[in-house]
Protein backbone atom coordinates (compact mmCIF):
# COMPACT_ATOMS: atom_id res chain seq x y z
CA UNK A 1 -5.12 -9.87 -21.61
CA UNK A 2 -7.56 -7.87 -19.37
CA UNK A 3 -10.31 -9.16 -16.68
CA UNK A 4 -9.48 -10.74 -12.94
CA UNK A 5 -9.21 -14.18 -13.08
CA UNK A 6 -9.67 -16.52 -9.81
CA UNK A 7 -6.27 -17.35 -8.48
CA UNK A 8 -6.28 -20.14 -6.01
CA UNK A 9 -8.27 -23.29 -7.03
CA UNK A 10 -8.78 -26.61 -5.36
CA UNK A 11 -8.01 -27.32 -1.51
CA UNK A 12 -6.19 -23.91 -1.06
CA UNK A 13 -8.80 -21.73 -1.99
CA UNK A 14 -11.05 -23.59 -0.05
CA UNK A 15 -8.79 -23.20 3.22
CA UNK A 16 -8.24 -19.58 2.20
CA UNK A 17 -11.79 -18.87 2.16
CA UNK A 18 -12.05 -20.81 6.01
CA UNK A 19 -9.50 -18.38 7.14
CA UNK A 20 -11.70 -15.24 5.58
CA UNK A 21 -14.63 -16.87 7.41
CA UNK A 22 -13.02 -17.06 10.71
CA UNK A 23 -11.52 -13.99 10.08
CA UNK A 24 -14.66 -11.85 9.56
CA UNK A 25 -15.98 -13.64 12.15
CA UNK A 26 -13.98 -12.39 14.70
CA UNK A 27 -13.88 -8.39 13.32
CA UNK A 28 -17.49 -8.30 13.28
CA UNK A 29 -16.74 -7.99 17.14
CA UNK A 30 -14.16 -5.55 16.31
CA UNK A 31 -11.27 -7.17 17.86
CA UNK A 32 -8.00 -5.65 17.28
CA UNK A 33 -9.40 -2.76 15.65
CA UNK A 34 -9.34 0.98 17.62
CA UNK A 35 -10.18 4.51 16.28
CA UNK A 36 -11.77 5.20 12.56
CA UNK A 37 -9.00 5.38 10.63
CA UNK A 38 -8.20 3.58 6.88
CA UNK A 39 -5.15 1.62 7.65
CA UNK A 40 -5.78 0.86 11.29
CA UNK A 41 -8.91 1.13 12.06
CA UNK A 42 -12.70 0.74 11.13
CA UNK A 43 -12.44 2.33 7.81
CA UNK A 44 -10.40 -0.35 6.72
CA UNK A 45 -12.12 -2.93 8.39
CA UNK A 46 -15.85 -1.59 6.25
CA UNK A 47 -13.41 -2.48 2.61
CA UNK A 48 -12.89 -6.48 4.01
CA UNK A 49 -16.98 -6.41 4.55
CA UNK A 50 -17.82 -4.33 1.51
CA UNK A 51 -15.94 -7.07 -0.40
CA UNK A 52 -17.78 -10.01 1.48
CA UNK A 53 -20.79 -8.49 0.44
CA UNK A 54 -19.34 -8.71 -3.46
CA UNK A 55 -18.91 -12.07 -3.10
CA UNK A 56 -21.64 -12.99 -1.07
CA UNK A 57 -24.41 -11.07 -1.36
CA UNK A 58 -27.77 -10.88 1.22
CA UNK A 59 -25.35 -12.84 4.02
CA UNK A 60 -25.29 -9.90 6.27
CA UNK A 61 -22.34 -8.54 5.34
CA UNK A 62 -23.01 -5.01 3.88
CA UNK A 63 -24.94 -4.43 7.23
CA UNK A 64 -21.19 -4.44 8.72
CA UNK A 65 -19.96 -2.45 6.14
CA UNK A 66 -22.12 0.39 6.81
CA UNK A 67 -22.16 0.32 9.91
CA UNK A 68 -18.24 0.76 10.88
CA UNK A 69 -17.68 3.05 7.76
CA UNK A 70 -20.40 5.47 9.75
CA UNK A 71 -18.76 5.41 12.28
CA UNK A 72 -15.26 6.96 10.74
CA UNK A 73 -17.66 8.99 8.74
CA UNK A 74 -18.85 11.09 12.43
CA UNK A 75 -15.42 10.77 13.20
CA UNK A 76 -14.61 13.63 10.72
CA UNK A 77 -16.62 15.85 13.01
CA UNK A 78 -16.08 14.56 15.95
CA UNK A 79 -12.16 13.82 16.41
CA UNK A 80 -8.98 16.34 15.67
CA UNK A 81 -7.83 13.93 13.13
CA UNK A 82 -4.48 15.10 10.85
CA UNK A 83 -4.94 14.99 7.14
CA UNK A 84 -2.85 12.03 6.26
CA UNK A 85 -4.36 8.95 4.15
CA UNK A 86 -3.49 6.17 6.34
CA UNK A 87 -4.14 7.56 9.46
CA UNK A 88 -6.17 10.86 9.18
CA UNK A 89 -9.48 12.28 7.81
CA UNK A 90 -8.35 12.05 4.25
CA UNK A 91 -8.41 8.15 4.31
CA UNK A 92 -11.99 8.05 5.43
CA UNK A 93 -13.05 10.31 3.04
CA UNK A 94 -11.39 8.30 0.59
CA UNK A 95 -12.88 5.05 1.87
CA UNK A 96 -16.33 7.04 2.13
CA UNK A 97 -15.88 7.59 -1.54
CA UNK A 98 -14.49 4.14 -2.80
CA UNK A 99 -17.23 2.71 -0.93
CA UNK A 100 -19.94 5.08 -1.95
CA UNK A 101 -19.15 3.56 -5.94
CA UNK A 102 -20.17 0.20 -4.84
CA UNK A 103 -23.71 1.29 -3.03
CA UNK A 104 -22.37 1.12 0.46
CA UNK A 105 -22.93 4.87 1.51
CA UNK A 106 -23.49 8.29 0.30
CA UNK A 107 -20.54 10.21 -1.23
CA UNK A 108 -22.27 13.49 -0.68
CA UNK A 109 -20.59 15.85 1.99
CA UNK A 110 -16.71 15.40 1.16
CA UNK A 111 -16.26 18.90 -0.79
CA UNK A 112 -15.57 20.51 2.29
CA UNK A 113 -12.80 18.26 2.60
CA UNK A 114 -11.81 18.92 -0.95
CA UNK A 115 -11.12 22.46 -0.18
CA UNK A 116 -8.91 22.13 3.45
CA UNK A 117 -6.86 19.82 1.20
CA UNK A 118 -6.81 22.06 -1.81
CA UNK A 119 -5.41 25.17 1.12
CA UNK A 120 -3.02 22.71 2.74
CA UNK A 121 -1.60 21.48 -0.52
CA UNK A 122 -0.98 25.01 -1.52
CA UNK A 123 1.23 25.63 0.87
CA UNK A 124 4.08 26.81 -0.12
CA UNK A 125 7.33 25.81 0.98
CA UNK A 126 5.90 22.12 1.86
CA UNK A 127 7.56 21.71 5.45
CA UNK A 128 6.08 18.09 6.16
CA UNK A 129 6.50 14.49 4.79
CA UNK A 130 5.92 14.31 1.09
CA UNK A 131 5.48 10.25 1.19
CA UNK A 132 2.14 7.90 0.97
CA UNK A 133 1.64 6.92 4.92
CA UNK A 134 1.38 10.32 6.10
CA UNK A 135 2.10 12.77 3.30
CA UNK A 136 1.91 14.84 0.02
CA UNK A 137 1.41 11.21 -1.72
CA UNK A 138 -1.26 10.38 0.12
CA UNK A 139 -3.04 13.30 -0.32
CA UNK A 140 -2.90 12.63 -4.13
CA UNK A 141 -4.09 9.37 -3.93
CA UNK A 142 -7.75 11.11 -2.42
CA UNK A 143 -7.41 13.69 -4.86
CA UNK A 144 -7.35 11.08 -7.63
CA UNK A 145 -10.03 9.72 -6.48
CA UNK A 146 -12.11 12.98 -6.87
CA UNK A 147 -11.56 13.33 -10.55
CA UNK A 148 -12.76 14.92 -12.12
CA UNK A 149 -14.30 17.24 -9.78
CA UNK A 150 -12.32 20.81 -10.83
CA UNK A 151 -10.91 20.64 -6.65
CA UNK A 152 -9.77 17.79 -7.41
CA UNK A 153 -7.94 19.15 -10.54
CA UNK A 154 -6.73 22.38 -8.91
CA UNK A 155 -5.66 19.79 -5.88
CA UNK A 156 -3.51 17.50 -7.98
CA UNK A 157 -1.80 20.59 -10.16
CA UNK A 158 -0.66 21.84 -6.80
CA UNK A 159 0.65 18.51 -5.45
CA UNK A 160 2.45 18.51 -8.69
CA UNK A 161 3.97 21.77 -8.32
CA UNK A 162 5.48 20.67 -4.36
CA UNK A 163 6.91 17.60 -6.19
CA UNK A 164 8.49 19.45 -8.45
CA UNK A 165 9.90 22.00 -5.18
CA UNK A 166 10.94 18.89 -3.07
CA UNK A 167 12.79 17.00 -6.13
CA UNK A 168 16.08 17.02 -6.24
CA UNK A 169 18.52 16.32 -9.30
CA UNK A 170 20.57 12.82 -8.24
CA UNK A 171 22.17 10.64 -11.01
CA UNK A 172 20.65 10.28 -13.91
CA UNK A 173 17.30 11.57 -12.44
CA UNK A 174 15.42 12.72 -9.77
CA UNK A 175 14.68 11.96 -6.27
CA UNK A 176 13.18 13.13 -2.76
CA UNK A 177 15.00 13.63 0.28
CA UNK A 178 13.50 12.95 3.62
CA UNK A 179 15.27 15.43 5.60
CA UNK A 180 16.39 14.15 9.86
CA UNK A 181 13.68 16.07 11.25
CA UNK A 182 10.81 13.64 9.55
CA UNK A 183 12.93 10.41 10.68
CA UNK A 184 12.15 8.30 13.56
CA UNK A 185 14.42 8.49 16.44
CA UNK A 186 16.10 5.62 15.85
CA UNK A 187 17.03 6.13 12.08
CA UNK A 188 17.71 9.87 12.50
CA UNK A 189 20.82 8.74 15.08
CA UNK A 190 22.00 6.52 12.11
CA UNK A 191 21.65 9.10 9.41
CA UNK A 192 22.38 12.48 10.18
CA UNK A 193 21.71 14.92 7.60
CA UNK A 194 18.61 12.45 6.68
CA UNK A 195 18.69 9.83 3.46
CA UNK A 196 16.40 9.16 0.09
CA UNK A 197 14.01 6.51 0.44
CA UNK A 198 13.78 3.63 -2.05
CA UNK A 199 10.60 2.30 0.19
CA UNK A 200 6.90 2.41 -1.29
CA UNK A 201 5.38 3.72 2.45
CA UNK A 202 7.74 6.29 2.97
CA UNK A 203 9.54 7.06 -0.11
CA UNK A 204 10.33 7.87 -4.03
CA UNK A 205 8.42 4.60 -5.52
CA UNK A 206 4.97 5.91 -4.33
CA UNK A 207 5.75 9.33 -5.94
CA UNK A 208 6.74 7.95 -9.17
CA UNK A 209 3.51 5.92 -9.24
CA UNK A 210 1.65 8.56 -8.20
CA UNK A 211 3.04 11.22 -10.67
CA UNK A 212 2.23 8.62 -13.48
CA UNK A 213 -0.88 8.55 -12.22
CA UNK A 214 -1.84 12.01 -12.44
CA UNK A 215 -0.55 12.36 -15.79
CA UNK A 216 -2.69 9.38 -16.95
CA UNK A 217 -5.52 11.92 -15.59
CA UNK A 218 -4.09 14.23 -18.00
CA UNK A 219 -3.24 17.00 -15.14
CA UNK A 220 -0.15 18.91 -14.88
CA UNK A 221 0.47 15.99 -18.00
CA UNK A 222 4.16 16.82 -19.23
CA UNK A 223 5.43 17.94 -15.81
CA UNK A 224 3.83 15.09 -14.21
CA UNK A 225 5.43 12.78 -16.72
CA UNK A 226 9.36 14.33 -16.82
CA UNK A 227 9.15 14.29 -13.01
CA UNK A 228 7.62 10.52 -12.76
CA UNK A 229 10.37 8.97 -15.06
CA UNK A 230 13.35 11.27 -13.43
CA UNK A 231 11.89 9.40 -10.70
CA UNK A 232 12.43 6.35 -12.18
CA UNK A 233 15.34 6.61 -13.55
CA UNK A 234 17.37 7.25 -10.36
CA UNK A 235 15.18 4.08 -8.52
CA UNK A 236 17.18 2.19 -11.13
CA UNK A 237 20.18 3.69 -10.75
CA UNK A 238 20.29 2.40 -7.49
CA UNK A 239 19.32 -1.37 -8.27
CA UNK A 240 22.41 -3.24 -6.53
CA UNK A 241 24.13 -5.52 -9.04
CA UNK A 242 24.71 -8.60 -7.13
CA UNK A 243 22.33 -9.10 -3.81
CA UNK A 244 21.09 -12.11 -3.18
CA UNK A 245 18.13 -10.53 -0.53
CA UNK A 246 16.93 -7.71 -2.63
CA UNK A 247 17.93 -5.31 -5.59
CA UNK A 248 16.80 -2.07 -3.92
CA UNK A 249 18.01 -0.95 -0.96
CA UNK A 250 15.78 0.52 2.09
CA UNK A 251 17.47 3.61 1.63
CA UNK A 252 20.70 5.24 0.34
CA UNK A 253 22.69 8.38 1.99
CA UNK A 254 26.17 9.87 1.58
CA UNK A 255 28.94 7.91 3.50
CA UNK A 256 26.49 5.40 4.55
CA UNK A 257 26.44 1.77 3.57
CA UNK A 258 23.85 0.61 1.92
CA UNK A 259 21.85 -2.26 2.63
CA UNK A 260 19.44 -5.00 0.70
CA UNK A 261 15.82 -4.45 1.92
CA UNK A 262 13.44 -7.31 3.05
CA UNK A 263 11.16 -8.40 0.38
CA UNK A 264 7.68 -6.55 1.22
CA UNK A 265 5.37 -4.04 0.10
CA UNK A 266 6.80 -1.58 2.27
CA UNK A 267 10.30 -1.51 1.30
CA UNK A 268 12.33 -3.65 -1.01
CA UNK A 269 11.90 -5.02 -4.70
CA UNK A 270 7.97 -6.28 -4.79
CA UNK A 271 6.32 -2.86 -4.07
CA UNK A 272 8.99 -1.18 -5.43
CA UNK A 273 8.29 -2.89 -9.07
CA UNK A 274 4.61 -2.72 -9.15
CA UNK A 275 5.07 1.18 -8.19
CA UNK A 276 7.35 1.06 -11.36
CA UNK A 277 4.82 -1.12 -13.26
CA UNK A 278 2.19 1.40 -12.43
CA UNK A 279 3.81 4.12 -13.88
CA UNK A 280 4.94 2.17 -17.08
CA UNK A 281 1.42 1.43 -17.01
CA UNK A 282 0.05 4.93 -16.75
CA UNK A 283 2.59 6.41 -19.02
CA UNK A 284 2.81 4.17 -21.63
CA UNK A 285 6.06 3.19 -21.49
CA UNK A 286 7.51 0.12 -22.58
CA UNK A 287 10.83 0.49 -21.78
CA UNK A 288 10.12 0.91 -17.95
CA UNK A 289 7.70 -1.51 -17.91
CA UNK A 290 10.20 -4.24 -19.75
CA UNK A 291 12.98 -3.35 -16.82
CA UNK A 292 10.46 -3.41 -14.13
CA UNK A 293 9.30 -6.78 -14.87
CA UNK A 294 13.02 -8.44 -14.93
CA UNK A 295 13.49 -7.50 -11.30
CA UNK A 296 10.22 -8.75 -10.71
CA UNK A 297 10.99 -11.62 -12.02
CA UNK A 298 14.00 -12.52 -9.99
CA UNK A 299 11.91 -11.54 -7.05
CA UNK A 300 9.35 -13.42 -7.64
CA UNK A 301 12.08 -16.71 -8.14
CA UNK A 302 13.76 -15.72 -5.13
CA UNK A 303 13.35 -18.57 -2.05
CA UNK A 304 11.25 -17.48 0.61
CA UNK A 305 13.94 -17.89 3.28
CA UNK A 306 15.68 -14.58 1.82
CA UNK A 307 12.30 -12.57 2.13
CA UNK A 308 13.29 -11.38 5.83
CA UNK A 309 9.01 -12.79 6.17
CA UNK A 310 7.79 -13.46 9.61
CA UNK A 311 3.88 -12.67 9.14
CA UNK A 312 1.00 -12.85 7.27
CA UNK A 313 0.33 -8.82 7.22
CA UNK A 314 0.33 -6.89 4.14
CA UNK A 315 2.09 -4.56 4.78
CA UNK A 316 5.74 -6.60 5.36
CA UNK A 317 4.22 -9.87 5.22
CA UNK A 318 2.94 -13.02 2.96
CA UNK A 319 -0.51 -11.65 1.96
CA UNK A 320 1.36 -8.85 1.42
CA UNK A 321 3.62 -10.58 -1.32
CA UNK A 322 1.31 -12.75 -2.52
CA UNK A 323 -1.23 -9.69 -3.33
CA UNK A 324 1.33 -8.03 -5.10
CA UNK A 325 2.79 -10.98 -7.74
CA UNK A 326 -0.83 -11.67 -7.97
CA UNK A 327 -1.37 -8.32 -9.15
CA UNK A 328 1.78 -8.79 -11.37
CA UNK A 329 -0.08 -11.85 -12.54
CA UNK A 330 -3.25 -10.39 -13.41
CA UNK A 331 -1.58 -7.65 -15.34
CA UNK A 332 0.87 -9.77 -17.43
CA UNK A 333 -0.10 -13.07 -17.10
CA UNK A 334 3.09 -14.39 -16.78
CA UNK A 335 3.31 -18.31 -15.14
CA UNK A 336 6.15 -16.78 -13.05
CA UNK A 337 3.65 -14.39 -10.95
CA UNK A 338 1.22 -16.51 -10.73
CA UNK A 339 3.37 -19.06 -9.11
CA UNK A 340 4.57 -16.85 -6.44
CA UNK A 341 1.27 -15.40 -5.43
CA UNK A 342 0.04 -19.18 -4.88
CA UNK A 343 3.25 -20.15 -3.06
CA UNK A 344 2.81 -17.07 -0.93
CA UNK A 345 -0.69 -17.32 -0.05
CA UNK A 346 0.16 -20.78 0.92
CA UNK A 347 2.64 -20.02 3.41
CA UNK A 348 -0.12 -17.24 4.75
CA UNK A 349 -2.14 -19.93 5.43
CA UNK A 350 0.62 -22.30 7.23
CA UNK A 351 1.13 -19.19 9.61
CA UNK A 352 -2.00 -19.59 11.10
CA UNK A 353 -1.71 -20.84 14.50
CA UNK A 354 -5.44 -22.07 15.21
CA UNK A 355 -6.66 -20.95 19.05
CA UNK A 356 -3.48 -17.70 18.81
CA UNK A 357 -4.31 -14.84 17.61
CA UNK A 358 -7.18 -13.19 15.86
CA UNK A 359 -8.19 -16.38 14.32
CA UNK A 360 -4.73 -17.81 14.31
CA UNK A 361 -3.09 -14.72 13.07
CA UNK A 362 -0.07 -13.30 14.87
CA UNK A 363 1.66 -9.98 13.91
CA UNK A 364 4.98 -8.97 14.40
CA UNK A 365 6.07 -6.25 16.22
CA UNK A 366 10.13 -5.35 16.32
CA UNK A 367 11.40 -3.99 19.30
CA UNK A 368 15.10 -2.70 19.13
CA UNK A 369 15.97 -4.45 23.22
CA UNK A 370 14.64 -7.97 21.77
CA UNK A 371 16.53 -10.65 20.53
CA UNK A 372 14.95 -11.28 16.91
CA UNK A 373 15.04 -15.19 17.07
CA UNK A 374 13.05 -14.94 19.71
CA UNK A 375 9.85 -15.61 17.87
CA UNK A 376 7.49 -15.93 20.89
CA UNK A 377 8.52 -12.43 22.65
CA UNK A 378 8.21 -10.75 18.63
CA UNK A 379 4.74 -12.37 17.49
CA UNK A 380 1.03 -12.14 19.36
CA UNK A 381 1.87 -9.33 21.63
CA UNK A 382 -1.64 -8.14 21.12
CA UNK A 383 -4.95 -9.30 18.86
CA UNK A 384 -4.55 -7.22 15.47
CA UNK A 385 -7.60 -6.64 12.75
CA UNK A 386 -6.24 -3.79 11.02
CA UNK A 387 -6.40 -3.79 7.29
CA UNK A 388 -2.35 -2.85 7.03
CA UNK A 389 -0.83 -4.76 9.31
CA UNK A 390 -3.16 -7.16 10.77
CA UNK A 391 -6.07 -9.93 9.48
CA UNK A 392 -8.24 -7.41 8.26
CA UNK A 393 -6.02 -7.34 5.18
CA UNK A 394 -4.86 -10.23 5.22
CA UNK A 395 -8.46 -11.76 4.71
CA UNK A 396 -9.13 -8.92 2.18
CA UNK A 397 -5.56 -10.50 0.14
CA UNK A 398 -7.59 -14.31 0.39
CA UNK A 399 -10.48 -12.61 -1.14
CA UNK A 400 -9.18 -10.83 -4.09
CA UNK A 401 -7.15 -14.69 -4.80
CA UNK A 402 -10.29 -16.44 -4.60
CA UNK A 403 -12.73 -14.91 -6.63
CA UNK A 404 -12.80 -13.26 -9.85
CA UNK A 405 -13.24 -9.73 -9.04
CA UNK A 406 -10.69 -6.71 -8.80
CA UNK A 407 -10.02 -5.52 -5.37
CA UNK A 408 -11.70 -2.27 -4.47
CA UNK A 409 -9.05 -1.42 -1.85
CA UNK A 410 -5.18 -1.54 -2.90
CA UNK A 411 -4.91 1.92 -4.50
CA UNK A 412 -4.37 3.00 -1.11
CA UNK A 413 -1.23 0.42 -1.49
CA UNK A 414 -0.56 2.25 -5.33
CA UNK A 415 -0.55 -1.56 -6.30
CA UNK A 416 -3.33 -1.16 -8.46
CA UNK A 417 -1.44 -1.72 -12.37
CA UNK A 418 -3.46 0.42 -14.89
CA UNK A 419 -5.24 -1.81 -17.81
């Protein structure tokens, strides 16, 4: 079955679509919301009123929408911003361009971009990050959206080609080492020598989707393919046989134990099987896709008090899940998905704490000296709007539940399953 159906019905979407209200409300004064960037700053905040817009036309709301994505537009020129998608000058230029496609702005002026990303991709050996946050991932997710410009081609064959360099032959496949030196401090004094990541943010389910993805576009096609399901392949080698908090781990390393990740989209089993679904997806294969949706079964039956949950964020948090099984649903249809997204969004809207907040909305914030039950000292440490961790996305989750119209946004989450 293909099309968006409306999600929530009755007295939940109608609460849902309160909390958007209030939401927006609050952002159009920009709180908790600094610097242009796509996953923390106004070019995320333009997708939640591009969206409104969608759903509510002539309300004011595209006005919004213009006006913050111009302002990370003259940030391109204006700032010393790095490259990365979620929190550099490829981001807005990808949000210029996703934006542009629904009437919001002019997508005329990114080739110049094109090209510093076509040299830095070039580069040869690649000596940074290769994952989605701030990475050779990322990178391919704004090249992707270029197609089919011929920089965008040349772009993707060479992201393909540093893949290829920076894989490594483990199990019965392939994966990606992040080496110490591109660890924060406090990981890198846990693992020495560095570890593979099994998260979607920083590790080897982005790539796979991404690698499906680009041979979907029919660039770099076989190599693309071979090094997507190696991918694969060792992500499911790695599936622990009997955990009751997660089936992939955060991360694995040599003479390290390994641990059960959180359910989120950043690490553990819900990103991690729609990044496998979106490969399946892109690839055509059935076999993938049939393994990927057992696990995401079980995840999706698994109580919420083993999620490791303690906002409503995307990023680690109950929009977060709920976006994702509601993805899941929307792509197979399945009772099972469609049941956890509602449960999900649900709880989202228990967390809000009316007159805390931006509108009610808390975010968590770990610190290694706190004491983790302490809920008050981890939650509301400051007002957050941001469109990955804050109630910017959060409203833009609520929206995509409540109406019936694909989101514009998650392919900067690679959460967006191919038809």
């Amino acid at each position: 079955m293909t099309g968006w159906t409306t999600l929530l019905e009755g007295s939940l979407r109608e609460r849902a679509l309160r909390s958007v209200a209030e939401i927006a409300g609050a952002l159009r004064e920009r709180q908790g919301v600094e610097g242009p960037t796509l996953s923390g700053g106004l070019a995320g905040l333009a997708f939640l009123f591009a969206e409104l817009d969608r759903v509510q036309p002539q309300q004011g709301h595209r006005a919004y929408a213009e006006q913050f994505l111009l302002e990370a537009a003259s940030a391109l020129e204006e700032l010393p911003l790095p490259p990365w998608l979620y929190v550099g000058f490829s981001g807005i230029a990808w949000s210029i361009s996703r934006l542009g496609a629904m009437g919001i702005t002019s997508v005329e002026g990114l080739e110049e971009i094109d090209e510093v990303l076509l040299g830095l991709v070039s580069q040869h050996p690649w000596n940074v990050d290769y994952d989605l946050v701030s990475g050779l991932v990322g990178l391919g997710v704004y090249a992707l959206e270029r197609m089919p410009r011929p920089v965008a081609v040349r772009c993707l064959e060479e992201i393909v080609a540093r893949l290829e360099e920076l894989s490594t032959p483990a199990g019965p496949g392939l994966a990606w080492w992040t080496p110490v030196r591109h660890l924060p401090e406090e990981q890198a004094a846990m693992y020495r020598e560095g570890h593979f990541n099994l998260g979607v943010a920083h590790g080897v389910p982005a790539v796979v989707a991404l690698l499906g993805l680009i041979s979907r576009a029919g660039v770099s096609e076989r190599k693309a393919r071979e090094l997507a399901m190696g991918g694969a392949r060792w992500l499911l080698a790695n599936v622990l046989p009997d955990s009751p908090g997660a089936r992939f781990p955060w991360c694995v390393a040599p003479g390290t134990p390994v641990e059960p990740a959180r359910s989120a989209w950043c690490y553990g089993d819900p990103g991690a099987v729609v990044c496998l679904r979106v490969a399946a997806r892109a690839l055509s294969d059935g076999e993938l896709e049939r393994v990927a949706l057992e696990i995401a079964r079980e995840a999706a039956r698994r109580p919420m008090a083993q999620a490791g949950v303690r906002d409503a964020a995307i990023c680690h948090g109950s929009a977060g899940l709920g976006h994702l099984y509601n993805r899941l649903y929307q792509s197979s249809r399945e009772p099972v998905f469609k049941e956890a997204a509602t449960a999900w969004f649900a709880q989202t809207l228990e967390m809000r704490r009316p007159g805390k907040g931006l509108a009610g909305y808390l975010s968590w914030y770990p610190k290694p000296d706190e004491d983790e039950e302490d809920e008050e000292k981890e939650m509301g440490r400051e007002l957050d709007g941001t469109l990955l961790e804050g109630a910017a996305g959060t409203a833009l989750t609520l929206l995509a539940a409540c109406h019936p119209f694909p989101p514009t946004w998650d392919g900067m989450l690679l959460a967006a399953i191919p038809d």
